[in-house]
Protein backbone atom coordinates (compact mmCIF):
# COMPACT_ATOMS: atom_id res chain seq x y z
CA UNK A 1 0.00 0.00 0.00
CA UNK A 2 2.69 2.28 1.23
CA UNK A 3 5.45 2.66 2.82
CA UNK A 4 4.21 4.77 6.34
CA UNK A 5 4.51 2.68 9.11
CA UNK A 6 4.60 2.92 12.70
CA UNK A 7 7.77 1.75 14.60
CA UNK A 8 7.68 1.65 18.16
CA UNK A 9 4.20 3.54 17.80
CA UNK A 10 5.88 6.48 16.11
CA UNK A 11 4.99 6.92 12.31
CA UNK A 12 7.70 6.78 9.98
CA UNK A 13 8.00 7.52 6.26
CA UNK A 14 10.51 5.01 4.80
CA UNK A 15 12.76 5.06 7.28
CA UNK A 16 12.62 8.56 8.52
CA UNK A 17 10.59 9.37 12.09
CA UNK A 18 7.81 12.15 10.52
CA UNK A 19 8.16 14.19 13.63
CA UNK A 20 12.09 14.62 13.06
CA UNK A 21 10.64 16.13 9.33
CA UNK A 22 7.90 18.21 10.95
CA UNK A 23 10.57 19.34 13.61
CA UNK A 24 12.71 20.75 10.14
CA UNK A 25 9.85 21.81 7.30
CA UNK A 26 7.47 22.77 9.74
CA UNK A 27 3.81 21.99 10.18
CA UNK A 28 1.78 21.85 8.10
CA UNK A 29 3.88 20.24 5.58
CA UNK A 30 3.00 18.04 2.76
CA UNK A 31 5.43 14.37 3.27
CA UNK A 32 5.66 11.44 0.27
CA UNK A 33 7.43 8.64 -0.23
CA UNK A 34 9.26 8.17 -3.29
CA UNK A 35 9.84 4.46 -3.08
CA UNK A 36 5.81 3.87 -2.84
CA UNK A 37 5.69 6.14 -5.84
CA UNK A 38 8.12 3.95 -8.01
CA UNK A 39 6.82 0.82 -6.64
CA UNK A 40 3.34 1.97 -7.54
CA UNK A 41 4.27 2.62 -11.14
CA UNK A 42 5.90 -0.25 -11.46
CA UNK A 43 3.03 -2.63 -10.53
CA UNK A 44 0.43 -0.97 -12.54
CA UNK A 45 2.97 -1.26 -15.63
CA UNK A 46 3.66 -4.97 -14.62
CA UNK A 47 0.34 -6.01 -14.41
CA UNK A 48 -0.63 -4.28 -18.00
CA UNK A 49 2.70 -5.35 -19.46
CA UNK A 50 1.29 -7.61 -21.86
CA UNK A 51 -0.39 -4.21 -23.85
CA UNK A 52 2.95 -2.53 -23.62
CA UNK A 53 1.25 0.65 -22.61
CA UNK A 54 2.24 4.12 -22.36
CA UNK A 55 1.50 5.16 -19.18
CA UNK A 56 0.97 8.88 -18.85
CA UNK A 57 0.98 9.96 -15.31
CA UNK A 58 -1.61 12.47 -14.48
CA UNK A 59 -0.54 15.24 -13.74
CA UNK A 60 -3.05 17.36 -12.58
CA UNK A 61 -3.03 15.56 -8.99
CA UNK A 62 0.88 15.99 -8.28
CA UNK A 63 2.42 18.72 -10.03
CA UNK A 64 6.19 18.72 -8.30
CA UNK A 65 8.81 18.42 -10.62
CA UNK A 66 11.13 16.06 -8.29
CA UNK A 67 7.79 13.99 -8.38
CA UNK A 68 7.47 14.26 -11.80
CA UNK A 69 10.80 13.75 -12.56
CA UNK A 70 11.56 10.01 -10.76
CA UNK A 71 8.49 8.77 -12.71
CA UNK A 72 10.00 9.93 -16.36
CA UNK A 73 13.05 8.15 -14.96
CA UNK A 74 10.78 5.18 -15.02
CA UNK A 75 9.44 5.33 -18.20
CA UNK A 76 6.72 7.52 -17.99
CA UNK A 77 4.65 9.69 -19.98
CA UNK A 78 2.70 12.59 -19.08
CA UNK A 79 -1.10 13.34 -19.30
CA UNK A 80 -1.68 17.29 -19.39
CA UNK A 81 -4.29 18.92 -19.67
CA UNK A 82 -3.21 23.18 -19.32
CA UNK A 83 0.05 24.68 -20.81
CA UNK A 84 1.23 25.15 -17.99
CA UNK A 85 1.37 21.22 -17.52
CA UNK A 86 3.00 20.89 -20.53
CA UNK A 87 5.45 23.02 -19.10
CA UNK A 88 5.74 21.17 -15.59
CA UNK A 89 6.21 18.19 -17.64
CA UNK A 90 9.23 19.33 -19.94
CA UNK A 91 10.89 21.02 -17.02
CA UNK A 92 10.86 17.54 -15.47
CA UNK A 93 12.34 15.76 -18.50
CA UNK A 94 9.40 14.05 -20.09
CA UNK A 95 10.20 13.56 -23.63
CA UNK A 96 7.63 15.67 -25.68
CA UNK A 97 6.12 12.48 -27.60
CA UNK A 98 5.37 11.27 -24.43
CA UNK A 99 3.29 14.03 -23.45
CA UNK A 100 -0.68 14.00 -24.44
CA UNK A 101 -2.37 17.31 -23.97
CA UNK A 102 -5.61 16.77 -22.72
CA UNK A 103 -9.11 19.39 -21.44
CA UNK A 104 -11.61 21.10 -23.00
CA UNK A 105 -10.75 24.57 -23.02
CA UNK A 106 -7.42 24.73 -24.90
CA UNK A 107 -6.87 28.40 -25.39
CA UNK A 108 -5.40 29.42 -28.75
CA UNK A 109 -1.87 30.34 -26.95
CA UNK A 110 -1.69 27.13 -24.98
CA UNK A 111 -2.49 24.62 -28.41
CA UNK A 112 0.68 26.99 -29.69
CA UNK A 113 2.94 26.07 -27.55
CA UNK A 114 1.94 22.74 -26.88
CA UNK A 115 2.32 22.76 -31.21
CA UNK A 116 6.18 24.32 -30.48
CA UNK A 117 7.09 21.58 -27.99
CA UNK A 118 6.01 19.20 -30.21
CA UNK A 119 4.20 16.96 -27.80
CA UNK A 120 2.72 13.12 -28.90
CA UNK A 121 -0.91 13.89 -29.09
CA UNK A 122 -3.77 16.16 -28.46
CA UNK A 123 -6.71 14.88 -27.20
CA UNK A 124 -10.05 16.43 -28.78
CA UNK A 125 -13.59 16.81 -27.04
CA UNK A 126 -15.04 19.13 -30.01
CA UNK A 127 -15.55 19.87 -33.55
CA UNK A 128 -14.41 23.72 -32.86
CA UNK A 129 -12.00 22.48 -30.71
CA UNK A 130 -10.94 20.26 -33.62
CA UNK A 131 -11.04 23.34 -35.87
CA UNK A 132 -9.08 25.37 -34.16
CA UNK A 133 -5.87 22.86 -33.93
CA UNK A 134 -6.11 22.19 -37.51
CA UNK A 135 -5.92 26.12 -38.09
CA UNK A 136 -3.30 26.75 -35.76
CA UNK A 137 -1.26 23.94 -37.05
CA UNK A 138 -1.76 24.72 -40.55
CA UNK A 139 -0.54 28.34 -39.94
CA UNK A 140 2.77 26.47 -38.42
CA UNK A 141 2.81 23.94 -41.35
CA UNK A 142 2.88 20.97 -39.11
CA UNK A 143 0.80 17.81 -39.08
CA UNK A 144 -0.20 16.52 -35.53
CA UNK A 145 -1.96 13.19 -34.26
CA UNK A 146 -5.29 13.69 -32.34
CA UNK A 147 -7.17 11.21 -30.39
CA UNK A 148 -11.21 11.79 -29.96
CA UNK A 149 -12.60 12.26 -26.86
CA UNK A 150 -15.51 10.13 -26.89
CA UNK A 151 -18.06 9.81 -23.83
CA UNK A 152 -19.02 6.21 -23.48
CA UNK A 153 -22.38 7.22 -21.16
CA UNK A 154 -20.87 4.70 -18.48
CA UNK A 155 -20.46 5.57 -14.90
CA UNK A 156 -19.29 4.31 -11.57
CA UNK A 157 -22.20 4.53 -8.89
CA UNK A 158 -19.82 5.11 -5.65
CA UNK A 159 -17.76 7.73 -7.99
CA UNK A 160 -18.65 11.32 -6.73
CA UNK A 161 -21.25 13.13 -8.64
CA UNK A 162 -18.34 16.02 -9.21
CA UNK A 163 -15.46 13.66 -10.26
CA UNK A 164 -17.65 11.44 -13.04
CA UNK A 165 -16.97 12.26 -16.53
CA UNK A 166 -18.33 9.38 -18.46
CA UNK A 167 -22.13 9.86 -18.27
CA UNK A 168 -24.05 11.29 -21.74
CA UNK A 169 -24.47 15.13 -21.43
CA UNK A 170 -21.10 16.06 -19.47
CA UNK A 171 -19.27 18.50 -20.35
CA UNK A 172 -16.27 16.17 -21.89
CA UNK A 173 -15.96 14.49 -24.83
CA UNK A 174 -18.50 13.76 -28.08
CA UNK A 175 -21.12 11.48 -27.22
CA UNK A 176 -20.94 8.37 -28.78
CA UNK A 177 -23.75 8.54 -30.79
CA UNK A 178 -21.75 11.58 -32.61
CA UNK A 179 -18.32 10.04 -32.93
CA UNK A 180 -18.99 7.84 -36.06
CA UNK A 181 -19.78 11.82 -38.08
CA UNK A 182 -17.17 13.29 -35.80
CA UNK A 183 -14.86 11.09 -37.98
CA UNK A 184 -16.51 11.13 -41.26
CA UNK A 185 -15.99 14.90 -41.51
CA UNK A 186 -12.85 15.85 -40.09
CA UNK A 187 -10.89 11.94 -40.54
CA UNK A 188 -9.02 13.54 -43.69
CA UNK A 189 -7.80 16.79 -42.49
CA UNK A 190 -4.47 17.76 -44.10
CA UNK A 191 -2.96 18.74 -40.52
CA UNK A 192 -4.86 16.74 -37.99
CA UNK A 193 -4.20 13.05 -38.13
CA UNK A 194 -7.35 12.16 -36.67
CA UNK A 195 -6.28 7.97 -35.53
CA UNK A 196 -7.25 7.31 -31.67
CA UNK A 197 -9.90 7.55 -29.39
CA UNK A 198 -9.93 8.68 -26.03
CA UNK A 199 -12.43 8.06 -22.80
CA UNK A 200 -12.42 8.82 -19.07
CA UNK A 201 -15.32 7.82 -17.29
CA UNK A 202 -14.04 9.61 -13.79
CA UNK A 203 -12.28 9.25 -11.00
CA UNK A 204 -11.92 7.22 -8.80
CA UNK A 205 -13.64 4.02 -10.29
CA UNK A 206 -13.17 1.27 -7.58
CA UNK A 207 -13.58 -1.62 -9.57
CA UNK A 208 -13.08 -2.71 -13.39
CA UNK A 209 -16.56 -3.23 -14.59
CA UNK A 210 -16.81 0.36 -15.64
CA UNK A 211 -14.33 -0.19 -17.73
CA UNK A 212 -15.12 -3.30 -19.08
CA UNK A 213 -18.30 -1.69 -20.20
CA UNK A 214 -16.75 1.52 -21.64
CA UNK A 215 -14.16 -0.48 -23.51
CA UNK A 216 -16.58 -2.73 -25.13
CA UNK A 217 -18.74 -0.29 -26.28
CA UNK A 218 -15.66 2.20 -27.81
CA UNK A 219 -13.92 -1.31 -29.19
CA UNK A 220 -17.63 -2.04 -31.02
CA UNK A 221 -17.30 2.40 -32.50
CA UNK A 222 -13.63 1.20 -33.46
CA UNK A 223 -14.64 -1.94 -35.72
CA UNK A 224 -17.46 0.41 -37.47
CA UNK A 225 -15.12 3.25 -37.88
CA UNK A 226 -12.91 0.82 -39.82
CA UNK A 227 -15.46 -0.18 -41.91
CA UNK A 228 -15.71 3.17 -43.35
CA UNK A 229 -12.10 2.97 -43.96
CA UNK A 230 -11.09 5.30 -40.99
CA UNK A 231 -7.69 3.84 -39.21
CA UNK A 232 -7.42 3.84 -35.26
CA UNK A 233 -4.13 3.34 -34.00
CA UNK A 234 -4.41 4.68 -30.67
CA UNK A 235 -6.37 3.76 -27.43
CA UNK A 236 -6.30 6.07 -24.42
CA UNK A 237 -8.51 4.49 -21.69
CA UNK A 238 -7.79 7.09 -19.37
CA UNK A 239 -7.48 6.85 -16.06
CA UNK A 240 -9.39 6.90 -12.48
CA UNK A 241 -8.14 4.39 -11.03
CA UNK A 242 -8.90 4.59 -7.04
CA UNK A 243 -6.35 4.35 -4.40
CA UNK A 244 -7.04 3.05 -1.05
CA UNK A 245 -8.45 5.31 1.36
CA UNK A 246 -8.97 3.06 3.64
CA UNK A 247 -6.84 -0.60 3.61
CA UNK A 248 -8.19 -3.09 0.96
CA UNK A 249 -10.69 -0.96 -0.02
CA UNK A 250 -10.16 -0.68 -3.93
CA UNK A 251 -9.50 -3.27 -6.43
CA UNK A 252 -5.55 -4.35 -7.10
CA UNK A 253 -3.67 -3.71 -10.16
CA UNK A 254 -4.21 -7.10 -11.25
CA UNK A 255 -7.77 -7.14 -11.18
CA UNK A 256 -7.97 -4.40 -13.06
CA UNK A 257 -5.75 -5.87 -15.55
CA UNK A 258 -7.60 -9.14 -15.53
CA UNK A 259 -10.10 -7.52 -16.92
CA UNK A 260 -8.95 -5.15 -19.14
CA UNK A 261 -6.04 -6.73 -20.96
CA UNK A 262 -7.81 -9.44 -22.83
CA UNK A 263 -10.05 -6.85 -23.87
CA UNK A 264 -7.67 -5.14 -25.79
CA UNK A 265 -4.51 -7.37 -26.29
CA UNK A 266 -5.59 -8.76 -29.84
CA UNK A 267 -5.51 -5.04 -30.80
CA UNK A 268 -2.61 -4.52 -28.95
CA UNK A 269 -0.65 -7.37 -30.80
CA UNK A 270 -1.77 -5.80 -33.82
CA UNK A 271 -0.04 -2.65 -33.04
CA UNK A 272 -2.68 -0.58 -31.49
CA UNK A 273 -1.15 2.10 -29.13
CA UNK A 274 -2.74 2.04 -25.11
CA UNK A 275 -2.90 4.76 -22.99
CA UNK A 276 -3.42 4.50 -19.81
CA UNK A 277 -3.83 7.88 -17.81
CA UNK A 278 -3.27 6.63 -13.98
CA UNK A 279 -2.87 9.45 -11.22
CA UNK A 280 -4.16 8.81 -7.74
CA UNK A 281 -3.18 5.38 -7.75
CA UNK A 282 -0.32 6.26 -7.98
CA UNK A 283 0.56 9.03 -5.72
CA UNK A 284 -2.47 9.03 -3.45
CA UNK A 285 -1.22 6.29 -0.82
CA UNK A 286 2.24 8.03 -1.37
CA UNK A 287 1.51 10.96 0.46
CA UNK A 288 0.58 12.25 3.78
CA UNK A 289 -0.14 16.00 5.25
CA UNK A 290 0.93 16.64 8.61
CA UNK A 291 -0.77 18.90 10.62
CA UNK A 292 -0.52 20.29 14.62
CA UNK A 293 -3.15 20.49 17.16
CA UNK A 294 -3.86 24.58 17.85
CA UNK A 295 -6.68 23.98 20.60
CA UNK A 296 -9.39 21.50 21.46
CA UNK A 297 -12.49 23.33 22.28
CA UNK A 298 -15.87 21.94 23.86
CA UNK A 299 -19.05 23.07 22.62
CA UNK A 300 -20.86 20.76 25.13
CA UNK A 301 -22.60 18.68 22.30
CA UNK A 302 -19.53 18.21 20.62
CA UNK A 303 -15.95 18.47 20.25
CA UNK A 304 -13.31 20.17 17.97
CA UNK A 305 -9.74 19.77 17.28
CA UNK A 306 -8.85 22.68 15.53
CA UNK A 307 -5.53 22.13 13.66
CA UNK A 308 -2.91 24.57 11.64
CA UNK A 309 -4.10 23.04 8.00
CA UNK A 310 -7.77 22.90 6.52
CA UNK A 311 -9.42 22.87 3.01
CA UNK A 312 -6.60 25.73 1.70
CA UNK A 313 -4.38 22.82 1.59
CA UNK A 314 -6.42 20.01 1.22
CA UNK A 315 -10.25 21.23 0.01
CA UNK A 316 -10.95 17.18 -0.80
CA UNK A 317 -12.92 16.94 2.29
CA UNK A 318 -15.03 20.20 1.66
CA UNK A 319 -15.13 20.09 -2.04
CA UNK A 320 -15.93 16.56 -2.46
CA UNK A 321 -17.28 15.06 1.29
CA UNK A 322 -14.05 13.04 0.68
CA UNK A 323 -12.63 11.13 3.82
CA UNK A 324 -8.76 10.83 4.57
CA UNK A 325 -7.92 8.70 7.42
CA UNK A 326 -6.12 10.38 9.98
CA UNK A 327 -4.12 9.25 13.39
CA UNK A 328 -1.49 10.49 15.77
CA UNK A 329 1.61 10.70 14.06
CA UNK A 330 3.01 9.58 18.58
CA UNK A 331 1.18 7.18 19.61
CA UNK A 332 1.73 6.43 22.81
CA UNK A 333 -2.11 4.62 23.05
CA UNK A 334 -2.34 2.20 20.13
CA UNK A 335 -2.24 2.34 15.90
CA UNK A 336 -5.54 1.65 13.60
CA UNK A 337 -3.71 -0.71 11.56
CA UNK A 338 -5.82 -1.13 8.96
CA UNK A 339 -6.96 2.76 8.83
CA UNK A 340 -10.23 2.47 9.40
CA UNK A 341 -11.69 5.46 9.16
CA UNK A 342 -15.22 4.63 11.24
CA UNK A 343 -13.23 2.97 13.58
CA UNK A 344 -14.49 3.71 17.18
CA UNK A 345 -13.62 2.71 21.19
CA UNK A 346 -13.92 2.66 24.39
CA UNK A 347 -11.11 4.80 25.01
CA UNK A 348 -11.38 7.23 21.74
CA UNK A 349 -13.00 10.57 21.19
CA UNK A 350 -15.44 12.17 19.14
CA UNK A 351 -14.25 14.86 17.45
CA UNK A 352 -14.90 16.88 14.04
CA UNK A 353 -10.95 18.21 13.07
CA UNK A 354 -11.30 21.93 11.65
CA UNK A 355 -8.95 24.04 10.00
CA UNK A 356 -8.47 27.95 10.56
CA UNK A 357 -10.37 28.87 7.45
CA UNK A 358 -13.29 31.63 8.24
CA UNK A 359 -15.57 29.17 6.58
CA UNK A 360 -18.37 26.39 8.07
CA UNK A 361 -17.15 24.49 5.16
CA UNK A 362 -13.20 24.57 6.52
CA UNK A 363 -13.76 20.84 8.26
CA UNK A 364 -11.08 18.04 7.97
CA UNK A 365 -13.27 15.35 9.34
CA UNK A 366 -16.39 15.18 11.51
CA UNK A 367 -17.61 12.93 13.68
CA UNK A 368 -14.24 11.32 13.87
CA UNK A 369 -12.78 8.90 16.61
CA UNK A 370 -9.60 9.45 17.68
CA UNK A 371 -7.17 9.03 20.44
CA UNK A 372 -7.46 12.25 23.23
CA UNK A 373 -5.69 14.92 21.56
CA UNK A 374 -3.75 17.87 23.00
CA UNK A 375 -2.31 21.12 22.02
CA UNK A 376 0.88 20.83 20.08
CA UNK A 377 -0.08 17.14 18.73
CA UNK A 378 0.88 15.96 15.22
CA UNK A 379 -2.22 14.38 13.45
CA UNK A 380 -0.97 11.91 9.99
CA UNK A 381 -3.95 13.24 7.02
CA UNK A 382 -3.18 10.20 4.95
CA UNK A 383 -3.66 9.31 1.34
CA UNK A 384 -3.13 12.89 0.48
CA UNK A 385 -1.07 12.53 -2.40
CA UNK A 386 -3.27 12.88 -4.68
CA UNK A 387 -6.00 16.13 -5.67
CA UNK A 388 -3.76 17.45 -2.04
CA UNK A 389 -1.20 20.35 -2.47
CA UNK A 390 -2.24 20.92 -6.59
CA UNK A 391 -5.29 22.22 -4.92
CA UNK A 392 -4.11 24.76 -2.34
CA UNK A 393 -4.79 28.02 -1.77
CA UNK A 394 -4.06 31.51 -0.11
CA UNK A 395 -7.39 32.25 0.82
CA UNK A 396 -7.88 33.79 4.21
CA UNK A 397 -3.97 35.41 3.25
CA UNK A 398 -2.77 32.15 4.32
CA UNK A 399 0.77 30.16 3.08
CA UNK A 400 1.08 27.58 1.52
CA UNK A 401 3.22 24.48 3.23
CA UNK A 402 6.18 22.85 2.61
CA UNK A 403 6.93 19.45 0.52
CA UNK A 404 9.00 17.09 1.26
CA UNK A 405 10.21 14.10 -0.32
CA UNK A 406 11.84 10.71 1.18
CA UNK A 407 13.93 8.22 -0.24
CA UNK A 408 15.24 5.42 2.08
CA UNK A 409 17.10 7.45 4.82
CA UNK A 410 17.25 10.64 3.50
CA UNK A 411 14.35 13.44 3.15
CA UNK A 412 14.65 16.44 0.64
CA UNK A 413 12.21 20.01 0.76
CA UNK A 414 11.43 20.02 -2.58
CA UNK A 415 8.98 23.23 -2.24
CA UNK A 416 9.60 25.36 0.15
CA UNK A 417 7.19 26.69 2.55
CA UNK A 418 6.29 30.67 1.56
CA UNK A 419 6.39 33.29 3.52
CA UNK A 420 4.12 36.75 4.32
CA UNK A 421 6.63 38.18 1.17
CA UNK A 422 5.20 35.40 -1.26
CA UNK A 423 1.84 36.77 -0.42
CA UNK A 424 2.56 40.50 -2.06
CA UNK A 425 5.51 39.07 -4.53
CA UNK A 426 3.01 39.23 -7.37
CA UNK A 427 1.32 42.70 -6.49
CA UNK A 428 2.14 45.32 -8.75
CA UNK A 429 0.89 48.46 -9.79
CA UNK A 430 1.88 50.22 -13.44
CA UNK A 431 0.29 51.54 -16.25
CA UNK A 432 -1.43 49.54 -19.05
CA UNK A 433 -0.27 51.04 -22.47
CA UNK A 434 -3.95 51.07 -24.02
């Protein structure tokens, strides 16, 4: 699952005690494990080998370079889906034809540069959308390979209404009713290769029926659109894959693969390109946000721990009703090995955890048992790799936390915490020539 344990009752990451980290980066402070990151992408790859995939980390729920970087080392590609991505991604070393530049709002400067850095493939949800790359690349005289966004109208029930993307009528994608005339009139552009098709049917997906579903149903558009003489060469399935929020909770690599693979390994063998767009899975178990008790307060009815983090650094909870499990990063009392999150005792407490946040909506977790907590305690948010520090803020004039990285013995800031001067570094004031 991961590689945060507790020795002796204190909670380590790899082999480093968290409190020595908090006691140098501060708290909050974002903390991942590198080694559960590699090991991570090198089970999904093993247990999809057999379709030689290109797996193109999502980006979009860890953005650090150093993170980005050790999976390029490995082989990977990137999924993007903002220039800005694209940029993350090239700063970190990923070769540009292993970058696919995903979304539905591609401005007309970011399909530019994407078109300079010569990434692999776009991925299209529109006929303007479509339009507009084969004008921009025409005007740069280059010829680019495009993968349709289709919208297989398949969905995972326990997937949050906000995170599914597969259903008929969202915002992504053609619906698949429109794909075969999507191809028919723009399949013979003279700068858009139009040769794959893409899905994503949200995130997370906790099992592999979904997907079985979707990738019947897009394999059955594929044999039709080769009827008409239209070639597809390329298969992103996306991604979505769930991560375990609580132990033993999702489905394993391998049963997703057992699954999927025979599915699409006569293509495969055939030559067809799959893309696989994995993200939380990846990083999500890899990283933790450490936090410090500011007060306990009584309101009679119930209790609060209110800590020094909340939804500016990780809105998952607020935004989504997501659940983290959380525990004592010292504990003296006993560990909840299997992170249960609705575990309860005797000797535990009630408590919601709040953040600082002048919002109703700044919660961490309510109705939450955990061991009696204290001023000055550091509480373990884990499985915040993933959707965690991409999605902080400033509000409330607040700073962002540190991130650190371990490997084996040794742990490395690799962002630093700001300061008050980050907060104004921006501010300006000057004259627009107009």
């Amino acid at each position: 699952m991961d590689y945060f344990n507790y020795v002796d009752n204190k909670l380590y990451c790899e082999n480093v005690p968290v409190e020595d980290i908090v006691k140098r980066a501060g708290s909050p402070c974002y903390i991942y494990s590198v080694n559960t990151v590699r090991e991570h992408y090198q089970k999904l790859y093993s247990a999809f080998s057999a379709l030689n995939p290109l797996i193109c980390f999502s980006i979009k729920n860890c953005n650090n370079t150093e993170i980005i970087s050790e999976l390029v080392q490995l082989g990977s590609g990137i999924d993007t889906v903002s220039g800005g991505e694209i940029y993350l991604a090239r700063k970190a070393g990923t070769p540009s034809e292993k970058i696919v530049f995903a979304g539905i709002g591609k401005t007309d400067e970011e399909i530019s540069y994407a078109l300079d850095q010569e990434i692999g493939i776009f991925n299209v949800e529109s006929e303007a959308e479509f339009e507009n790359i084969s004008r921009l690349a025409g005007q740069k005289g280059k010829r680019i390979k495009v993968a349709l966004r289709v919208t297989p109208d398949v969905v995972d029930e326990k997937t949050h209404d906000k995170t599914k993307t597969g259903y008929k009528g969202s915002k992504f994608g053609v619906d698949i009713d429109r794909a075969i005339e999507f191809f028919e009139t723009y399949g013979n552009d003279p700068y858009v290769s139009l040769s794959g098709i893409h899905i994503h049917i949200g995130s997370p997906i906790y099992s592999p029926q979904p997907y079985e579903i979707a990738i019947k149903k897009i394999l059955a558009l594929i044999t039709e659109l080769e009827k008409k003489g239209h070639t597809i060469d390329i298969f992103d399935i996306g991604g979505g894959y769930s991560a375990d929020y609580e132990k033993g909770k999702s489905s394993s690599f391998e049963e997703f693969a057992s699954v999927i693979v025979p599915l699409l390994k006569p293509r495969a063998d055939k030559g067809m390109q799959v893309i696989m767009e994995p993200g939380r899975t990846i990083t999500g178990n890899a990283g933790i946000l450490v936090t410090k008790v500011v007060y306990i307060k009584d309101n009679g009815d119930k209790k609060f721990a209110i800590v020094d983090t909340g939804m500016h650094h990780l809105i998952r909870p607020a935004l989504y009703e997501a659940s983290h499990f959380m525990w004592p990063v010292d504990r003296k009392h006993y560990v909840n090995e299997g992170r249960n999150i609705g575990h309860s005792a005797e000797d535990l407490i009630k408590y919601d955890v709040v953040g600082p946040i002048c919002e109703s909506s700044d919660y961490l977790a309510r109705d939450r048992y955990l061991p009696p907590a204290q001023k000055g305690d550091l509480i373990a948010i884990f499985t915040a790799g993933a959707y965690g520090m991409v999605m902080a803020s400033n509000y409330n004039a607040t700073l962002k936390p540190a991130e650190v990285m371990v490997d084996k013995d040794t742990a490395y800031i690799i962002r630093e915490r700001e300061t008050l001067d980050d907060l104004t570094r921006l501010n300006t004031k000057r004259a627009l020539e107009i």
